[in-house]
PDB file of N, CA and C in Angstrom:
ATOM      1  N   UNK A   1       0.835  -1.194   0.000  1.00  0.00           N
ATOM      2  CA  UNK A   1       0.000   0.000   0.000  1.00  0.00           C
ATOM      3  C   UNK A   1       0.869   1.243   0.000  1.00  0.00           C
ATOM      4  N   UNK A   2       0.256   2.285  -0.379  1.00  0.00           N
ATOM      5  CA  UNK A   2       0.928   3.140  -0.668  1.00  0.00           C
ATOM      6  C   UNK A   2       0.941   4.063   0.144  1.00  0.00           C
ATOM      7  N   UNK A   3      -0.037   3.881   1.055  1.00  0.00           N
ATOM      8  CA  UNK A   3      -0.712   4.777   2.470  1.00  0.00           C
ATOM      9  C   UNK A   3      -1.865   5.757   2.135  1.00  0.00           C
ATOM     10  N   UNK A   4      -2.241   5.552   1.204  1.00  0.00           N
ATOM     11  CA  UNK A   4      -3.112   5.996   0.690  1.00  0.00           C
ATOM     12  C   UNK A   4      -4.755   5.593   1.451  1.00  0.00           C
ATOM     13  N   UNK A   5      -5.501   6.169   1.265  1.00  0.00           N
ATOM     14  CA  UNK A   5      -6.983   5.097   1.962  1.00  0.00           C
ATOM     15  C   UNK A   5      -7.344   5.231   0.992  1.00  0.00           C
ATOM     16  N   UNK A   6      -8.722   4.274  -0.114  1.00  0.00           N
ATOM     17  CA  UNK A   6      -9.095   4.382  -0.791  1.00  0.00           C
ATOM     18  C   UNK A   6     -10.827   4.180  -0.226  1.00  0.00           C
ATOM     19  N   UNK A   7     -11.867   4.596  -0.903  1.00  0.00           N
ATOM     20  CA  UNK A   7     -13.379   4.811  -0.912  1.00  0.00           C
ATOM     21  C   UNK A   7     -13.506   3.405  -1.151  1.00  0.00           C
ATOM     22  N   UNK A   8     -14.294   2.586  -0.397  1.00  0.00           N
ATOM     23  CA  UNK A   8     -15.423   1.725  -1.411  1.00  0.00           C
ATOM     24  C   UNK A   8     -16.622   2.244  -1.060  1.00  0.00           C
ATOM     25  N   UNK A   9     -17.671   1.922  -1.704  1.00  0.00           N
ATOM     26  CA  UNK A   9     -19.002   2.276  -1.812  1.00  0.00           C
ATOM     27  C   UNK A   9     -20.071   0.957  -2.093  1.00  0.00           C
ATOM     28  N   UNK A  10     -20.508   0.650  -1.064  1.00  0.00           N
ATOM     29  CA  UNK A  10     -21.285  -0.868  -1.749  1.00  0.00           C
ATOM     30  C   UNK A  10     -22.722  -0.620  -1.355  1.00  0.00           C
ATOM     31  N   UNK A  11     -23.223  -1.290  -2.020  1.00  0.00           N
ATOM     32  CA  UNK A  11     -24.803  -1.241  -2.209  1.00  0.00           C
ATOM     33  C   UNK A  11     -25.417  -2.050  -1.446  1.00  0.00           C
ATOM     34  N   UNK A  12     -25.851  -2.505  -0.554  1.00  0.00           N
ATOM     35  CA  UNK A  12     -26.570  -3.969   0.114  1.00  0.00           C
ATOM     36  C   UNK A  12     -28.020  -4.230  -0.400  1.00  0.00           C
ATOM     37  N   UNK A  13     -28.383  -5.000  -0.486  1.00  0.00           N
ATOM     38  CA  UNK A  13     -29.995  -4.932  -0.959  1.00  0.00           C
ATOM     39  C   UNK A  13     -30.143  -6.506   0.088  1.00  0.00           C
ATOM     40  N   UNK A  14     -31.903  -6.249   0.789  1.00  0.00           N
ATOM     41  CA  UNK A  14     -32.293  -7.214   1.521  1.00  0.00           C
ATOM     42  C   UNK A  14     -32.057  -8.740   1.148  1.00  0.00           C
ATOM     43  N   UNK A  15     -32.086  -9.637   1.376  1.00  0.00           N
ATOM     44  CA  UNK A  15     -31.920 -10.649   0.267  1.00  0.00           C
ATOM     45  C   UNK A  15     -33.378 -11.051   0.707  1.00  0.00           C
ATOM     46  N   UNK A  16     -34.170 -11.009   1.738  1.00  0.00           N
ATOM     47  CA  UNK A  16     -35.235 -11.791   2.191  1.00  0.00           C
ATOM     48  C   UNK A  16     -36.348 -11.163   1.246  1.00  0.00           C
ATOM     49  N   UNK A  17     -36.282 -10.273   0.791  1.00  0.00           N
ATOM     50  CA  UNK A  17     -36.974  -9.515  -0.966  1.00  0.00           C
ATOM     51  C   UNK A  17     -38.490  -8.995   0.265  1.00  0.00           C
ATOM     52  N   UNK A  18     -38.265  -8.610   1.684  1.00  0.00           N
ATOM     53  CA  UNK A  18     -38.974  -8.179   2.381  1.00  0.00           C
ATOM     54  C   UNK A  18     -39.402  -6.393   1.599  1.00  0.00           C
ATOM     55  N   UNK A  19     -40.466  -6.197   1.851  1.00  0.00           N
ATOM     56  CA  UNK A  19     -41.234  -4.598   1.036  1.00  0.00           C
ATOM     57  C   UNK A  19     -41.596  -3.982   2.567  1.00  0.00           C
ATOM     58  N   UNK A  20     -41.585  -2.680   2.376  1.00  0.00           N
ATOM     59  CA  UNK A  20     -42.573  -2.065   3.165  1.00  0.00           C
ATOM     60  C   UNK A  20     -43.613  -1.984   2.694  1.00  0.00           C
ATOM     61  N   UNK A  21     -44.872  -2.005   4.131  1.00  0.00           N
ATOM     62  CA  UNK A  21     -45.920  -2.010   3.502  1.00  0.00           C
ATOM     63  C   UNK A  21     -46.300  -0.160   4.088  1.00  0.00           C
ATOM     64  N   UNK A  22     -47.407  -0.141   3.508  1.00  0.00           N
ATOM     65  CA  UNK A  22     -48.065   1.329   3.852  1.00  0.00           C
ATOM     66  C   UNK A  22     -49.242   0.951   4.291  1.00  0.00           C
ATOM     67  N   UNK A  23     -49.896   0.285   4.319  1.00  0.00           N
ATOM     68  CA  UNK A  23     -50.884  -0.385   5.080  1.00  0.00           C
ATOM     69  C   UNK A  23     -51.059  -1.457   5.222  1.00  0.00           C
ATOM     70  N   UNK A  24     -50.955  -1.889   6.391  1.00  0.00           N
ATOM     71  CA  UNK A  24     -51.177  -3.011   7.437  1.00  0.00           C
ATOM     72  C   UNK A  24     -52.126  -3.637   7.656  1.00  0.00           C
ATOM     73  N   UNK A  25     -53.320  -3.406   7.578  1.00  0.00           N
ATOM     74  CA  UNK A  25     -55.046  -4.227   7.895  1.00  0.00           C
ATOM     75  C   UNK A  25     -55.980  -3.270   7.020  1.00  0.00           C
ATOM     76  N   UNK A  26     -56.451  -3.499   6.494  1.00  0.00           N
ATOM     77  CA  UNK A  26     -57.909  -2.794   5.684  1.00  0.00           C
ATOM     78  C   UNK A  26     -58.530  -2.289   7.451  1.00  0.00           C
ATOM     79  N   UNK A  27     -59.256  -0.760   6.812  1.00  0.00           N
ATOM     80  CA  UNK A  27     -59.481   0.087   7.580  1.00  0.00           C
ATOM     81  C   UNK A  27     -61.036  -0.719   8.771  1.00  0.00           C
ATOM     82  N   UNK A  28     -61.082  -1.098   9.668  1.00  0.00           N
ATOM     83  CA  UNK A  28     -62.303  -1.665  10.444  1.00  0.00           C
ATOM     84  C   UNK A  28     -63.440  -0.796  10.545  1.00  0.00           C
ATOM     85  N   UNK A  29     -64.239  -1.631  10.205  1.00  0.00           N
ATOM     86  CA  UNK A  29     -65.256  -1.203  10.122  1.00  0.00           C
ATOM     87  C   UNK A  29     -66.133  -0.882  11.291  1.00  0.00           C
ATOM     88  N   UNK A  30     -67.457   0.046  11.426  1.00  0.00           N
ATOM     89  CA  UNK A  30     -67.393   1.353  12.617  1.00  0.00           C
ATOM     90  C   UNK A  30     -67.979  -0.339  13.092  1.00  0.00           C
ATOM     91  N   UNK A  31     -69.065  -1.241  12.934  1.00  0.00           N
ATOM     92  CA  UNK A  31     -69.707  -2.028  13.511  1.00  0.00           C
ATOM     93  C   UNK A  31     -69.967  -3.019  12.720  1.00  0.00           C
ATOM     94  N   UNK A  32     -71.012  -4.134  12.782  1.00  0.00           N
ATOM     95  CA  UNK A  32     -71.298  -5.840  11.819  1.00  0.00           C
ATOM     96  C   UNK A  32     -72.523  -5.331  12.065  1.00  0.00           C
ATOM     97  N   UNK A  33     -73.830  -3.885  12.174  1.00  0.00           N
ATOM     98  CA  UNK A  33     -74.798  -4.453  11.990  1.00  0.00           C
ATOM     99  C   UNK A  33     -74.922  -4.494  10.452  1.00  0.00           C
ATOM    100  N   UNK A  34     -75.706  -5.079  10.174  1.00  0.00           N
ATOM    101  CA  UNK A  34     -76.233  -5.349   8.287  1.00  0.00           C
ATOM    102  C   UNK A  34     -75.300  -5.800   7.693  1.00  0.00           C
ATOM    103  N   UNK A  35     -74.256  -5.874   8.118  1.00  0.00           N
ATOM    104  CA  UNK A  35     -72.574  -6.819   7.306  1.00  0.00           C
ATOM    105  C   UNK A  35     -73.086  -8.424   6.933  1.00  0.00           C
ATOM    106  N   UNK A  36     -72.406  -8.537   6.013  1.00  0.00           N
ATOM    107  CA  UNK A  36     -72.366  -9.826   5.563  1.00  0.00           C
ATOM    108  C   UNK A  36     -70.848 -10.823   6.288  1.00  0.00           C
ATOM    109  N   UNK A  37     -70.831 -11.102   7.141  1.00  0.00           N
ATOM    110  CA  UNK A  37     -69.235 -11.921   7.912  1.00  0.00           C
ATOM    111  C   UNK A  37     -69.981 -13.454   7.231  1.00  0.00           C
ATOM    112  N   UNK A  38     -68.258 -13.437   6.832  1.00  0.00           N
ATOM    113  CA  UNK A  38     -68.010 -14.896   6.040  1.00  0.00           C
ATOM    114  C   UNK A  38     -67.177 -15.592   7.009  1.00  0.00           C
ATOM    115  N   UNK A  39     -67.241 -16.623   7.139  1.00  0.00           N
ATOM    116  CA  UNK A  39     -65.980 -17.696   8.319  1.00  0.00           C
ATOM    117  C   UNK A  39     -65.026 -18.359   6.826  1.00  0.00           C
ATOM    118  N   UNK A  40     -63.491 -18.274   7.452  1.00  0.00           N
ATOM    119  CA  UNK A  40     -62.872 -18.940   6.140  1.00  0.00           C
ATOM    120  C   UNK A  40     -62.156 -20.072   7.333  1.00  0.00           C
ATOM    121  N   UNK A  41     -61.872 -21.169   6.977  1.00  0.00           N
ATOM    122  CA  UNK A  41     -61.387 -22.391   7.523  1.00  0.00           C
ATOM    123  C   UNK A  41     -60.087 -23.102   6.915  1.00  0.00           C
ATOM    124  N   UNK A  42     -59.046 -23.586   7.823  1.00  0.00           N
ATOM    125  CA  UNK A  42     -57.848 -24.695   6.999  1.00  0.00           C
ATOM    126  C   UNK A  42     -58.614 -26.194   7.013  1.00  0.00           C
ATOM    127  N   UNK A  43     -59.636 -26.195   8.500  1.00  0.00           N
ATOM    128  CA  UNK A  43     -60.178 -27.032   8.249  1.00  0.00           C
ATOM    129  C   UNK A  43     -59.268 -28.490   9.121  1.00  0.00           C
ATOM    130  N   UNK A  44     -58.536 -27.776   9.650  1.00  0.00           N
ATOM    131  CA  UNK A  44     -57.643 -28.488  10.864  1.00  0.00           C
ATOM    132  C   UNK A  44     -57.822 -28.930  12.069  1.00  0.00           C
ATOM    133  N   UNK A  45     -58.700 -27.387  13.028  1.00  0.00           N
ATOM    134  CA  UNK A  45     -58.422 -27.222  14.226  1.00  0.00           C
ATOM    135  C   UNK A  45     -60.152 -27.433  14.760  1.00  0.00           C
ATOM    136  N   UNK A  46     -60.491 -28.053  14.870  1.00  0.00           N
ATOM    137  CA  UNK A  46     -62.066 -28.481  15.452  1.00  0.00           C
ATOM    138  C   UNK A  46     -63.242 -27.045  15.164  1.00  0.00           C
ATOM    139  N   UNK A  47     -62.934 -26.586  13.729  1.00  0.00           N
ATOM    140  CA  UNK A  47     -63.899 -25.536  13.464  1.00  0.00           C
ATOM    141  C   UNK A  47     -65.193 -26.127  13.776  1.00  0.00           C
ATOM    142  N   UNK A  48     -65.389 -27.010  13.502  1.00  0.00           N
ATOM    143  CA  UNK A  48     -66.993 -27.570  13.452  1.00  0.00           C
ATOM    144  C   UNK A  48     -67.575 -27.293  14.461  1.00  0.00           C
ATOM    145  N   UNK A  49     -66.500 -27.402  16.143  1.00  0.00           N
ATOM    146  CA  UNK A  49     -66.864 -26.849  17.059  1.00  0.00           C
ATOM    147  C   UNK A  49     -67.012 -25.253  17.332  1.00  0.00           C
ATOM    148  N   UNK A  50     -65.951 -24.591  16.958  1.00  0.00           N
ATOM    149  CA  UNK A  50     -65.810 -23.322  17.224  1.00  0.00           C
ATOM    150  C   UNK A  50     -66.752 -22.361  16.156  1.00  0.00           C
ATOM    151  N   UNK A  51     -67.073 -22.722  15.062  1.00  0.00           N
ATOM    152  CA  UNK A  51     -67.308 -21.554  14.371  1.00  0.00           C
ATOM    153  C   UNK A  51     -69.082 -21.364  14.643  1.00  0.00           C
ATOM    154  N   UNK A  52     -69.687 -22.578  15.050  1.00  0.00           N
ATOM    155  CA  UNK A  52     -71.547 -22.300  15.436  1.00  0.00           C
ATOM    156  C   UNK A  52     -71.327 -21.773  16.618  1.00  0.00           C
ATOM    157  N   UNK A  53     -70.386 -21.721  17.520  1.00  0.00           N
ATOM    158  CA  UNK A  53     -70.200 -20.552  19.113  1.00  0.00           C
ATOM    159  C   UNK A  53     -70.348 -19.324  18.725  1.00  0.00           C
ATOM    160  N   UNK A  54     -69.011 -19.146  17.789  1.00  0.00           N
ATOM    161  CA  UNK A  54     -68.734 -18.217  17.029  1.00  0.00           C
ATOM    162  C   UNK A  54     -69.996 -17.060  16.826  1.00  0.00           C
ATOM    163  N   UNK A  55     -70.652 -18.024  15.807  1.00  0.00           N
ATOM    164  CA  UNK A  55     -72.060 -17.657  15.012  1.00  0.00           C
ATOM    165  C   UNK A  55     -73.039 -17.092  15.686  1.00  0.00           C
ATOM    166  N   UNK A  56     -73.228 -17.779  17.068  1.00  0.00           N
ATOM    167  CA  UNK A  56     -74.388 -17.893  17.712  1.00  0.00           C
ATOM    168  C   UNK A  56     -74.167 -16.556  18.618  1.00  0.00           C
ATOM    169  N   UNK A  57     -72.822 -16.530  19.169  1.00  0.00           N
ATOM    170  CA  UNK A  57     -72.405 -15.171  19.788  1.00  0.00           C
ATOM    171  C   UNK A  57     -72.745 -13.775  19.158  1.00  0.00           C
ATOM    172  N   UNK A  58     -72.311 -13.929  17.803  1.00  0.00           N
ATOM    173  CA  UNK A  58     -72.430 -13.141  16.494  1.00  0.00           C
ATOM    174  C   UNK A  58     -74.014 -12.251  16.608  1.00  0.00           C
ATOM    175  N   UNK A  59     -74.716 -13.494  15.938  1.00  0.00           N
ATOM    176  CA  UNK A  59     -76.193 -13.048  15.744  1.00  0.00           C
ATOM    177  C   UNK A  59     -76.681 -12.758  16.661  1.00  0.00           C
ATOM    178  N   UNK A  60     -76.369 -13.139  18.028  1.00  0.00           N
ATOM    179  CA  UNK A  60     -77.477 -12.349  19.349  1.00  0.00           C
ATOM    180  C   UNK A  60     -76.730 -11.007  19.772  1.00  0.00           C
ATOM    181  N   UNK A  61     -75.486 -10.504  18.748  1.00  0.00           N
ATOM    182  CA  UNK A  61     -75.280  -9.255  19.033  1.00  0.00           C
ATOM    183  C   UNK A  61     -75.706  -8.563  17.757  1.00  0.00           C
ATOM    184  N   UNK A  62     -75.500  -8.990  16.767  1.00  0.00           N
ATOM    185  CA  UNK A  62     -76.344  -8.005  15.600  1.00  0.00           C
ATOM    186  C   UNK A  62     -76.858  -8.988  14.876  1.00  0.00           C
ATOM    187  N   UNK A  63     -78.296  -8.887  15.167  1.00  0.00           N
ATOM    188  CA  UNK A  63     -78.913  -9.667  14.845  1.00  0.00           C
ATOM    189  C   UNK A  63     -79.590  -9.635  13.411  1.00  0.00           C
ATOM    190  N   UNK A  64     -79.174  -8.436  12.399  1.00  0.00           N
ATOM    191  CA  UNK A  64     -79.079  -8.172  11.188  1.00  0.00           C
ATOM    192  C   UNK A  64     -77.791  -8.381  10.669  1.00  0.00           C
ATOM    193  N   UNK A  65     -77.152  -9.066  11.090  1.00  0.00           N
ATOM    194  CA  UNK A  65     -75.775  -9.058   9.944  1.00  0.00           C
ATOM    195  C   UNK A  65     -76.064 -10.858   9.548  1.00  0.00           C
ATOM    196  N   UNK A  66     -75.930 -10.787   8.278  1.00  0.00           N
ATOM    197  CA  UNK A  66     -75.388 -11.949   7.553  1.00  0.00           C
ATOM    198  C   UNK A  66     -74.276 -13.048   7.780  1.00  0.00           C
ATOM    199  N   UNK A  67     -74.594 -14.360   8.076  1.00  0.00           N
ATOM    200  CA  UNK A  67     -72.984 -15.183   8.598  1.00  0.00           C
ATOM    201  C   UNK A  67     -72.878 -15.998   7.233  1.00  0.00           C
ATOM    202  N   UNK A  68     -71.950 -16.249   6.599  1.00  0.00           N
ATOM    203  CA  UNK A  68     -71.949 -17.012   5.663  1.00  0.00           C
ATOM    204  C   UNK A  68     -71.181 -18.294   6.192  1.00  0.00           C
ATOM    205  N   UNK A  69     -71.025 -19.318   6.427  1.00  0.00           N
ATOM    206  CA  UNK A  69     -70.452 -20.599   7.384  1.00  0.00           C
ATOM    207  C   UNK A  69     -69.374 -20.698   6.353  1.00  0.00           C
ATOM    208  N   UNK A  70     -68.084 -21.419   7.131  1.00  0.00           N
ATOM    209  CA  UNK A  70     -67.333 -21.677   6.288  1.00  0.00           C
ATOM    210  C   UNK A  70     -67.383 -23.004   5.789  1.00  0.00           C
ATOM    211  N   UNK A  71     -68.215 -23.708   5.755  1.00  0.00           N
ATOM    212  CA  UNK A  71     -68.449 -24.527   4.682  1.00  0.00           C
ATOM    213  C   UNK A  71     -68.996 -24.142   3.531  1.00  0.00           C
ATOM    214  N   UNK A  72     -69.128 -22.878   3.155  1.00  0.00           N
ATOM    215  CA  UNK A  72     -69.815 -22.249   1.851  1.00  0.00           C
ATOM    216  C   UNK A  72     -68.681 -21.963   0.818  1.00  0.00           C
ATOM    217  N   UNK A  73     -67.148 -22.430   1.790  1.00  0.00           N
ATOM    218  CA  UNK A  73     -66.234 -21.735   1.357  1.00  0.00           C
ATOM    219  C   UNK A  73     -64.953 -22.874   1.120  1.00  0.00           C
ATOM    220  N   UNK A  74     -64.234 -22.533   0.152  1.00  0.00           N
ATOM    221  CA  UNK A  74     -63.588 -23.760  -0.145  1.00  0.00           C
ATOM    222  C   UNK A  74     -62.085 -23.277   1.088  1.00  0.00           C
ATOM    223  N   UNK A  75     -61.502 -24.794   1.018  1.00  0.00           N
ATOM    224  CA  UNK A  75     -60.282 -24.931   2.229  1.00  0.00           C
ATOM    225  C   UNK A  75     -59.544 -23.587   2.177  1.00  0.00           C
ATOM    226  N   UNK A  76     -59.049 -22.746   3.024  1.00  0.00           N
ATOM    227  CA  UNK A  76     -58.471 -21.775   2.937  1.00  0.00           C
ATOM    228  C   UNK A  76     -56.835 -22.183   2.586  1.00  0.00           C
ATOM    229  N   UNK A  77     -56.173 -23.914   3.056  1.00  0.00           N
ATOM    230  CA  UNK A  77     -55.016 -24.212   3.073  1.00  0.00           C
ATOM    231  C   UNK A  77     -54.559 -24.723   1.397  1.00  0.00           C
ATOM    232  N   UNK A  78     -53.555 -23.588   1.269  1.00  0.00           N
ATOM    233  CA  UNK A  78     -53.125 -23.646   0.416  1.00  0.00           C
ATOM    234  C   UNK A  78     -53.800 -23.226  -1.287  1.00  0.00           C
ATOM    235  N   UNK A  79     -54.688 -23.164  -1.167  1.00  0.00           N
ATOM    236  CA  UNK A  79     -55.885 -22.478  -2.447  1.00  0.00           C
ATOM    237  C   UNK A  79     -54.882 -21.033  -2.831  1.00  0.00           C
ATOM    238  N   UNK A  80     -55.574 -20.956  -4.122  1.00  0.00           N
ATOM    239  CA  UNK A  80     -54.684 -19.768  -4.965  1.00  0.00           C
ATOM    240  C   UNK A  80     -55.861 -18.630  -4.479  1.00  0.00           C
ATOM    241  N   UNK A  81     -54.471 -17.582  -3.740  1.00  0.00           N
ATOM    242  CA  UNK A  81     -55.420 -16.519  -3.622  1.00  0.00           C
ATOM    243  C   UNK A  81     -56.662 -15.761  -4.332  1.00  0.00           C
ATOM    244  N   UNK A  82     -56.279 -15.902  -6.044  1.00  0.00           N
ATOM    245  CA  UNK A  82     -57.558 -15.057  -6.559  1.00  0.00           C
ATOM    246  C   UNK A  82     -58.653 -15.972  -6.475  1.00  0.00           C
ATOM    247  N   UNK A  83     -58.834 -17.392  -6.063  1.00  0.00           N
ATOM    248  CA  UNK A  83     -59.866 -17.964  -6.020  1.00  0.00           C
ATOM    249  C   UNK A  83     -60.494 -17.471  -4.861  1.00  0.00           C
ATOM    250  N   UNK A  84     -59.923 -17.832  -3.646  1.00  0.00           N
ATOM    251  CA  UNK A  84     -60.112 -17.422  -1.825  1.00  0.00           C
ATOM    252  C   UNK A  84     -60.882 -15.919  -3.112  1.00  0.00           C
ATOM    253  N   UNK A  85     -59.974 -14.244  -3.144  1.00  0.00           N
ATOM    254  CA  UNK A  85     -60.922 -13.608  -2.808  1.00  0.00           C
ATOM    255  C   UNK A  85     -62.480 -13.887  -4.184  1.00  0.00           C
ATOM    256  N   UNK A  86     -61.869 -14.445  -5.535  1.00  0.00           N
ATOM    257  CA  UNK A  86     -62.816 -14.304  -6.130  1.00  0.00           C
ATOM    258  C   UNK A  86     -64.517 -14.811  -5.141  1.00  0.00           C
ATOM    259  N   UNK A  87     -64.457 -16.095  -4.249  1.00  0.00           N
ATOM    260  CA  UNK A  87     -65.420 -16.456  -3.951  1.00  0.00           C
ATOM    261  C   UNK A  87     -65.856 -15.267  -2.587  1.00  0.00           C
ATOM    262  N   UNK A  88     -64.943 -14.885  -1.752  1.00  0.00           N
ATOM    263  CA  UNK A  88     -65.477 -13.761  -0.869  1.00  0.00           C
ATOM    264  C   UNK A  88     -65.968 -12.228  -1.858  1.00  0.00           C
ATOM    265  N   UNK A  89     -65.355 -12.226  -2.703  1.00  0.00           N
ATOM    266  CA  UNK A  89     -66.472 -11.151  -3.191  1.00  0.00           C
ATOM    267  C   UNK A  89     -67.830 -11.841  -3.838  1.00  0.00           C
ATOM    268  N   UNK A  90     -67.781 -12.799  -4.530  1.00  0.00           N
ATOM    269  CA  UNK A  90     -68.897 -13.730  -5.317  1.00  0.00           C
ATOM    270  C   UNK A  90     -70.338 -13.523  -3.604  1.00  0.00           C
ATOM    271  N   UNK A  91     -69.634 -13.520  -2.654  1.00  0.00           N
ATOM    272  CA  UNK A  91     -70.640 -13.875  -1.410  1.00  0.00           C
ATOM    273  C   UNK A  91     -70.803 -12.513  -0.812  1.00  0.00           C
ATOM    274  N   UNK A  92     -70.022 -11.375  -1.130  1.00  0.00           N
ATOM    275  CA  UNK A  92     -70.482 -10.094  -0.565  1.00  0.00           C
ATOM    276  C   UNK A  92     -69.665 -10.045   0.748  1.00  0.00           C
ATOM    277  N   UNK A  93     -68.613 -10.674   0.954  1.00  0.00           N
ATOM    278  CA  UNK A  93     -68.223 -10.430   2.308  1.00  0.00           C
ATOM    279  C   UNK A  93     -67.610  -9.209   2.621  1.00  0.00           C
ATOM    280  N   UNK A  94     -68.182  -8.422   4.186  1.00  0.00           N
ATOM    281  CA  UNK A  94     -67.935  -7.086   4.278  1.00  0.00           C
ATOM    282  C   UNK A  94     -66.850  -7.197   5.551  1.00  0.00           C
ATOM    283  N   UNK A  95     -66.541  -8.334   5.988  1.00  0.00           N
ATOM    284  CA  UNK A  95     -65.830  -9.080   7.419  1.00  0.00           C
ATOM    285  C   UNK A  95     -65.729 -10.659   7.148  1.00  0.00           C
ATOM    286  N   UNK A  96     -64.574 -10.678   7.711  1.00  0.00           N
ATOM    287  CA  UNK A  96     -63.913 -12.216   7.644  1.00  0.00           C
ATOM    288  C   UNK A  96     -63.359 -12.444   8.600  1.00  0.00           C
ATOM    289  N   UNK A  97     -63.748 -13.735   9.283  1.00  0.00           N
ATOM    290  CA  UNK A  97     -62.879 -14.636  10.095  1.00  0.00           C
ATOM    291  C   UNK A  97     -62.444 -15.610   9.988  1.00  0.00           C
ATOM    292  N   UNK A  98     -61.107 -15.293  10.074  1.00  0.00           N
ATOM    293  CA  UNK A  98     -59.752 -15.997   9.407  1.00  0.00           C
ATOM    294  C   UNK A  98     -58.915 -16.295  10.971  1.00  0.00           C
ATOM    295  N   UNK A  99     -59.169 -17.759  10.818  1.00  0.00           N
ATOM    296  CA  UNK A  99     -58.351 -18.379  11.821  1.00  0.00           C
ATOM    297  C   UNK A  99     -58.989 -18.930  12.846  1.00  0.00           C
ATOM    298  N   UNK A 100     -58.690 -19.723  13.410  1.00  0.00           N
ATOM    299  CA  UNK A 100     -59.564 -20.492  14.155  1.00  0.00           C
ATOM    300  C   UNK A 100     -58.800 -21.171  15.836  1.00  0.00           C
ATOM    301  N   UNK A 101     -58.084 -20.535  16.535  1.00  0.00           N
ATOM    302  CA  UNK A 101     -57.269 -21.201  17.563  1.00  0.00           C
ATOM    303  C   UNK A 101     -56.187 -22.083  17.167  1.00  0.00           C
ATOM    304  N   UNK A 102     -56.009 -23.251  17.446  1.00  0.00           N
ATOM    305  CA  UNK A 102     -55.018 -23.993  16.871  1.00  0.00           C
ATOM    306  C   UNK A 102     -53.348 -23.507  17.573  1.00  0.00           C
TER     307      UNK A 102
END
């Protein structure tokens, strides 16, 4: 060396190809009365039990909103997303419950 220091300049880029997002959850809605709530299922975790609790809790609080069961709805595991939303818009869903304990 000559005693010189020389510059490097390097670029890093994420490798995990992670994005920022700018929004995080679709904006909630003020309440479920008159909503249409769809149940979506993997179809794993004893929905059969949980989602008529679910339901029943549901309707004796707004007793105008719409439940669509998730048996109306095909497996949530692994399905190509534009199908999942094509059929939640096909059903009007204004709320979704996604996930089930487990």
């Amino acid at each position: 060396m000559t005693g010189r220091e020389s510059t490097i300049s390097l670029e890093v880029y994420d490798p995990t190809g992670a994005i920022e997002a700018d929004e995080h959850h679709a904006p909630r809605l003020a309440d479920l009365k008159g909503k249409t709530i769809c149940e979506l299922s993997d179809r794993v975790w004893e929905d059969y039990r949980t989602f008529p609790v679910l339901r029943e809790l549901l309707q004796k609080r707004f007793p105008d909103a719409k439940i669509i069961p998730y048996t109306e709805f095909p497996n949530v595991y692994g399905i190509n997303a534009d199908v999942l939303f094509k059929a939640l818009k096909e059903k009007g869903c204004d709320a979704v419950i996604v996930g089930n304990a487990a």
